[in-house]
C-alpha atoms as a PDB file:
ATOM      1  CA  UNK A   1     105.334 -15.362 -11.852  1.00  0.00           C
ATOM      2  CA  UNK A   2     103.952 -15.472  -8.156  1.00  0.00           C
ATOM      3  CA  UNK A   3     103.360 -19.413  -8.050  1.00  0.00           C
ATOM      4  CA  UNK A   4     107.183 -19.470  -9.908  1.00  0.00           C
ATOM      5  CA  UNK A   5     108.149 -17.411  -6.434  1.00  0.00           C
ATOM      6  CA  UNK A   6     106.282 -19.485  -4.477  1.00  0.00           C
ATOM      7  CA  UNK A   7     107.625 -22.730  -5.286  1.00  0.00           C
ATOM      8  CA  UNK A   8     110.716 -21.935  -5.692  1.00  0.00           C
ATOM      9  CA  UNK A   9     110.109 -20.466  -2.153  1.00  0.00           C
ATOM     10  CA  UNK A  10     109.127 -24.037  -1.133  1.00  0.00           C
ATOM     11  CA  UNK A  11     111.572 -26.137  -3.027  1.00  0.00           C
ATOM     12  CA  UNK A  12     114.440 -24.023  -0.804  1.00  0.00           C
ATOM     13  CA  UNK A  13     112.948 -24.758   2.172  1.00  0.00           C
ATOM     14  CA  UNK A  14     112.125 -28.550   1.735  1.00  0.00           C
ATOM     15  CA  UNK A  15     116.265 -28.880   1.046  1.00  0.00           C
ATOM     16  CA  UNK A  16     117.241 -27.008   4.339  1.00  0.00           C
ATOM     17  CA  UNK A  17     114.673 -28.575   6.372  1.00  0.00           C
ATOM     18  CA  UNK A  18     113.845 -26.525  10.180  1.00  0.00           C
ATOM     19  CA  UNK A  19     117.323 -27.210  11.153  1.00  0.00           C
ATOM     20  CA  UNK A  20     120.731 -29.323  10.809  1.00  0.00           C
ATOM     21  CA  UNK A  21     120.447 -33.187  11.117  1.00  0.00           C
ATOM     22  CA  UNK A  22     123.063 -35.167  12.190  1.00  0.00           C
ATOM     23  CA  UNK A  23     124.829 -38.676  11.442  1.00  0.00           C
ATOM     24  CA  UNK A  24     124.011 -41.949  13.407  1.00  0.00           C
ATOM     25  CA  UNK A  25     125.484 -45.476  12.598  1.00  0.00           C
ATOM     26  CA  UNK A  26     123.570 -48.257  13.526  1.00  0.00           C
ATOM     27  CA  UNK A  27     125.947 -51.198  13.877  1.00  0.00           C
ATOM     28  CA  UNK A  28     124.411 -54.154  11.663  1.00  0.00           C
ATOM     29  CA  UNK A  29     124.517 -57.804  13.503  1.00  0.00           C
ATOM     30  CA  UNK A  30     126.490 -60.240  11.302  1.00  0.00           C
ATOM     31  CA  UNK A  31     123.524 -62.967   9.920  1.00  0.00           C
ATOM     32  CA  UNK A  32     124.974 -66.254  11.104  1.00  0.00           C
ATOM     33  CA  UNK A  33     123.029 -69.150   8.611  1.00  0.00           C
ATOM     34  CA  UNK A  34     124.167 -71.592  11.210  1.00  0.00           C
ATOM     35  CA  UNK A  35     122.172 -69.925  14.004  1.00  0.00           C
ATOM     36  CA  UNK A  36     119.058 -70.668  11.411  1.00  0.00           C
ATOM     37  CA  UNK A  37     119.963 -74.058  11.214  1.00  0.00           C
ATOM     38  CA  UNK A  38     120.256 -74.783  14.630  1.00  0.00           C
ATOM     39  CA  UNK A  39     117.150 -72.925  15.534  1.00  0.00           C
ATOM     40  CA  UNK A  40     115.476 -75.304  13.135  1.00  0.00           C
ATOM     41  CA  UNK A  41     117.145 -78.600  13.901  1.00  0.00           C
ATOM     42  CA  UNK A  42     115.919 -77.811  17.506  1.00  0.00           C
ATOM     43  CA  UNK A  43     112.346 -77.143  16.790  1.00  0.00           C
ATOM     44  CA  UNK A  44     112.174 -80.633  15.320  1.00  0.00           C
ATOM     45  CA  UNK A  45     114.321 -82.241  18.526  1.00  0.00           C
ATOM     46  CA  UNK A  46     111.752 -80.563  20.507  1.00  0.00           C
ATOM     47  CA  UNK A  47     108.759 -82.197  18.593  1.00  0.00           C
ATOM     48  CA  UNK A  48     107.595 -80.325  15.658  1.00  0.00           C
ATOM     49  CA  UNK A  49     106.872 -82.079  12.355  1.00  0.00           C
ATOM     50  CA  UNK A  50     107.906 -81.302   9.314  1.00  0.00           C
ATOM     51  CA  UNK A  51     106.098 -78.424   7.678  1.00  0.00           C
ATOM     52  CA  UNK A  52     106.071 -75.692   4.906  1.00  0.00           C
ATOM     53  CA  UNK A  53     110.000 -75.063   5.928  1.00  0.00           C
ATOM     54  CA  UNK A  54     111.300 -78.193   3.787  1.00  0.00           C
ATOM     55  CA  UNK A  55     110.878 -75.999   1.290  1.00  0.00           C
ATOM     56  CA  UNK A  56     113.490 -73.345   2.280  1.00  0.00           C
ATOM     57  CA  UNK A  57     116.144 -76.217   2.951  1.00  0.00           C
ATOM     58  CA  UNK A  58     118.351 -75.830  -0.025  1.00  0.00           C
ATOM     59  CA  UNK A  59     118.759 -71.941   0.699  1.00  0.00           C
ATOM     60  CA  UNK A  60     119.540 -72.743   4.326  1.00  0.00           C
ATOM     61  CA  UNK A  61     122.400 -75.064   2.628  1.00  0.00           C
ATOM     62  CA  UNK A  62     123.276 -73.081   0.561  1.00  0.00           C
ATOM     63  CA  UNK A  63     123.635 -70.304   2.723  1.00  0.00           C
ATOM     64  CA  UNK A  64     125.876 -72.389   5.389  1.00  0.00           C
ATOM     65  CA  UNK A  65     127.787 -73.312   2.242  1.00  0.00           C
ATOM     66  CA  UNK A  66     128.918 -69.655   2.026  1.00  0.00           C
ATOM     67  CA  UNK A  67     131.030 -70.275   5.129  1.00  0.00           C
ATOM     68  CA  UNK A  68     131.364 -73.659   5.477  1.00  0.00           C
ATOM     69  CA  UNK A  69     131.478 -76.067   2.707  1.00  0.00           C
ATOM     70  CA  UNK A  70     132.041 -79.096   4.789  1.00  0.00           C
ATOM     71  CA  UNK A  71     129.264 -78.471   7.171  1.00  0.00           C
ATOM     72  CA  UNK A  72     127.155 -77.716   4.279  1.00  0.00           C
ATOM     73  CA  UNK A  73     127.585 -81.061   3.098  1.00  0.00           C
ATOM     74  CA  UNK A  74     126.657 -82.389   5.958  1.00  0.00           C
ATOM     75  CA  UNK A  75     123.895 -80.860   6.662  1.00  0.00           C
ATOM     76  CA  UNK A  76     122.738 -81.520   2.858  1.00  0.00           C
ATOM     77  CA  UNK A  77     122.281 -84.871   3.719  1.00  0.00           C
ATOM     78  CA  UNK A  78     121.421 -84.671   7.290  1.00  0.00           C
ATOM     79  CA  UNK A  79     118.003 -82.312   5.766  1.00  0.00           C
ATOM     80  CA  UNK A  80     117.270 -84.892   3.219  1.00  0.00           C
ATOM     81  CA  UNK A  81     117.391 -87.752   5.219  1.00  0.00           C
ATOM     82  CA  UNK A  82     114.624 -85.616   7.908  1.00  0.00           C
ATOM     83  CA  UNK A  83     112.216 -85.068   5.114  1.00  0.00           C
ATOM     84  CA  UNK A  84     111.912 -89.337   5.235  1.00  0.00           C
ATOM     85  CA  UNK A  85     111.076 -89.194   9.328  1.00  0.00           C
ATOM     86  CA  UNK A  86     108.377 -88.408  11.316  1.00  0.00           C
ATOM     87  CA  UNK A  87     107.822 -88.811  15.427  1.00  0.00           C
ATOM     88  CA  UNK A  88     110.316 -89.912  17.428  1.00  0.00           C
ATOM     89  CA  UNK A  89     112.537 -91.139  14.494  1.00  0.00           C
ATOM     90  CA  UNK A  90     112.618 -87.251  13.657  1.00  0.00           C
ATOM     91  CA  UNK A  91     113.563 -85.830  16.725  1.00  0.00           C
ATOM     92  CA  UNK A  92     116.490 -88.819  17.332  1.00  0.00           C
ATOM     93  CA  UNK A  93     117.834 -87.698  13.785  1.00  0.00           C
ATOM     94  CA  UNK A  94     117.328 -84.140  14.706  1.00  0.00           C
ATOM     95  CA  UNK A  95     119.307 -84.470  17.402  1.00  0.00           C
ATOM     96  CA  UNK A  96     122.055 -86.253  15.725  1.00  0.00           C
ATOM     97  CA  UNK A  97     122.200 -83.669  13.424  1.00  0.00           C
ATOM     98  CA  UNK A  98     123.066 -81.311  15.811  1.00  0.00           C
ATOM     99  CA  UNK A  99     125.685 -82.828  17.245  1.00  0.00           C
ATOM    100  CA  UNK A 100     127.154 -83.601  13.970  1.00  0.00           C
ATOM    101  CA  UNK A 101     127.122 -79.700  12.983  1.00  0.00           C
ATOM    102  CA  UNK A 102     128.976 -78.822  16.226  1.00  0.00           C
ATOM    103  CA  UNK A 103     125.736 -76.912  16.905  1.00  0.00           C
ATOM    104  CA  UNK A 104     124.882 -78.614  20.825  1.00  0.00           C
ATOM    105  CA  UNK A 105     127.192 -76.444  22.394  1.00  0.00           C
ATOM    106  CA  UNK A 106     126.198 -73.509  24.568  1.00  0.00           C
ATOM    107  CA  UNK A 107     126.261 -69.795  22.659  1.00  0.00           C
ATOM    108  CA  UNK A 108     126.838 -71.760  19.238  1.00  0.00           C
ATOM    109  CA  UNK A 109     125.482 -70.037  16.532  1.00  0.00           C
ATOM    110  CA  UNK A 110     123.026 -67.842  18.910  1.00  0.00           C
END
């Protein structure tokens, strides 16, 4: 009967807690898939090869596809064509890319 009593005892107390707690929001930034795109069209502008990320490609698509079908497209074929370039022929294409998505303007999709 005592342990009954006793955890009972501690069961109340581990749903009132030491004292009241209160509500905080914490806005949420809106995930822009274009800001991912841009971030890695610039990497290869900049010089980096091709790696591991080809991989992801069709969820970055598909993701930009949520908000912009068109631009998905583009992109679509703009990623595919990358994955045949290295060097200098990457980073031209790269670039290109960019421009094409709207994406070499300052504060777009940062």
């Amino acid at each position: 009967m005592r342990t009954h009593c006793t955890a009972a005892a501690l069961l109340l107390m581990s749903f009132t807690g030491c004292g009241s707690v209160g509500e905080e929001s914490i806005p949420v930034a809106k995930h822009d898939p274009l800001a991912n795109v841009r971030s890695t069209l610039l990497n290869y502008a900049n010089g980096q090869p091709l790696a591991s990320e080809v991989a992801s490609f069709g969820s970055l698509v598909e993701e930009v596809r949520g908000i912009d079908p068109q631009k998905a497209e583009l992109l679509e074929g703009g990623l595919q064509d990358l994955t045949t370039r290295s060097g200098a022929s990457l980073r031209s294409k790269a670039k290109e890319l960019i421009r094409k998505l709207g994406l070499d303007s300052p504060g777009q999709a940062e």
